[in-house]
C-alpha atoms as a PDB file:
ATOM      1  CA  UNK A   1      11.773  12.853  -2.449  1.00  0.00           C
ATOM      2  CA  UNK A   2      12.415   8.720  -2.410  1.00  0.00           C
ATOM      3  CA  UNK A   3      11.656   7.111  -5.492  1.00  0.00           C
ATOM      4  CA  UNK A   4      11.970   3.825  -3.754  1.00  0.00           C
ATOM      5  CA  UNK A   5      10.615   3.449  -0.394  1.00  0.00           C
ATOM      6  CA  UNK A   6       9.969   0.159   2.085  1.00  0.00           C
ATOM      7  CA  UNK A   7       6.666  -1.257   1.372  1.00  0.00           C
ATOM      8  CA  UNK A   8       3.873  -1.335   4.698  1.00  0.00           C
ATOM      9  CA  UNK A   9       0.521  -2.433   5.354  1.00  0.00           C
ATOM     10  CA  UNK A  10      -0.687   1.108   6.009  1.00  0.00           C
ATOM     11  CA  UNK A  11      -3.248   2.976   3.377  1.00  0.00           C
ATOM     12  CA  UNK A  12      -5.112   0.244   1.554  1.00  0.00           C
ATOM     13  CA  UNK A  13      -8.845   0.565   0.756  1.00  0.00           C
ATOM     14  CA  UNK A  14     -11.382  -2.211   0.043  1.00  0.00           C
ATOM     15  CA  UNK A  15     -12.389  -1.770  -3.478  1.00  0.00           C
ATOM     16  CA  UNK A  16     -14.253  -4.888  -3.855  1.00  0.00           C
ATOM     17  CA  UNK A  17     -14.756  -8.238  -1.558  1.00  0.00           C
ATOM     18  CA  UNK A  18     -11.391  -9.981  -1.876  1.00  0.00           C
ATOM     19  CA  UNK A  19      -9.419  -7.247  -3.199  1.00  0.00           C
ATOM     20  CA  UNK A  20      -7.659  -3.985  -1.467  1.00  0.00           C
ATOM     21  CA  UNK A  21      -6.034  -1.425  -3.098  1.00  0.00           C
ATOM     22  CA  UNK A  22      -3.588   1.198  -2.062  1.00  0.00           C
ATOM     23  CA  UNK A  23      -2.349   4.434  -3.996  1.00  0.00           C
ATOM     24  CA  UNK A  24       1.081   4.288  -4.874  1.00  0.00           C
ATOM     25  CA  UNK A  25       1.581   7.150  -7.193  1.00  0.00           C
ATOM     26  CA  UNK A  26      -0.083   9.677  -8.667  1.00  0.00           C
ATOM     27  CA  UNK A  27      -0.143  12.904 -10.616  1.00  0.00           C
ATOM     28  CA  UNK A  28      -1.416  14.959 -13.697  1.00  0.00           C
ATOM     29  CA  UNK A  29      -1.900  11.948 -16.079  1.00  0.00           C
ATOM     30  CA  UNK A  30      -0.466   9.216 -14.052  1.00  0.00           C
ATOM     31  CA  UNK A  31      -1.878   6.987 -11.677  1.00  0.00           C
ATOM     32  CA  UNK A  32       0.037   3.842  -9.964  1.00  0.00           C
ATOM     33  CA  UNK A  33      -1.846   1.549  -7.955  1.00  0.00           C
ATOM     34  CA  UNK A  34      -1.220  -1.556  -6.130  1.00  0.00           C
ATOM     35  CA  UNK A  35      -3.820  -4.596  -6.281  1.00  0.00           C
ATOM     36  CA  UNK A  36      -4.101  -7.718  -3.486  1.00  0.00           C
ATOM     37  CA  UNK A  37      -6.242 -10.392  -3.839  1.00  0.00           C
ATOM     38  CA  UNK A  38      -7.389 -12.511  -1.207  1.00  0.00           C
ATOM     39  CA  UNK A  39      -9.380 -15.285  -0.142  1.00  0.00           C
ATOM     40  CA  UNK A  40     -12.257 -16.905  -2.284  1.00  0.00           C
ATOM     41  CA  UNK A  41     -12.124 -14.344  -5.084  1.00  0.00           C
ATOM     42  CA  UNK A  42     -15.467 -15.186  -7.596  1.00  0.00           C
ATOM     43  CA  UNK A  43     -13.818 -16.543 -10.951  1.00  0.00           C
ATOM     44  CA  UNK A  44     -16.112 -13.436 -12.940  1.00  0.00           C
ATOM     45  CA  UNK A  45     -12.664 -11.500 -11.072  1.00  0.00           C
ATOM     46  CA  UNK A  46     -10.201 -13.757 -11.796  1.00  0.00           C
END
């Protein structure tokens, strides 16, 4: 299994307005996740 792999715009999820997030890793007691932000993000967010 890759450790490293190319990122791609496949598999993120709207979690809130402005912001997607996408599963990188996970297991047992481990959880990686990747966070974008964009467009006019409220500052309570920021």
């Amino acid at each position: 299994m890759a450790m490293i792999r190319k990122a791609n715009q496949r598999g993120y999820q709207r979690a809130l307005p402005g912001i997607e997030r996408k599963t990188l890793v996970y297991g047992e007691r481990t959880l990686l996740t990747e966070l974008r932000c964009f467009g006019d993000i409220s500052p309570e967010l920021a």
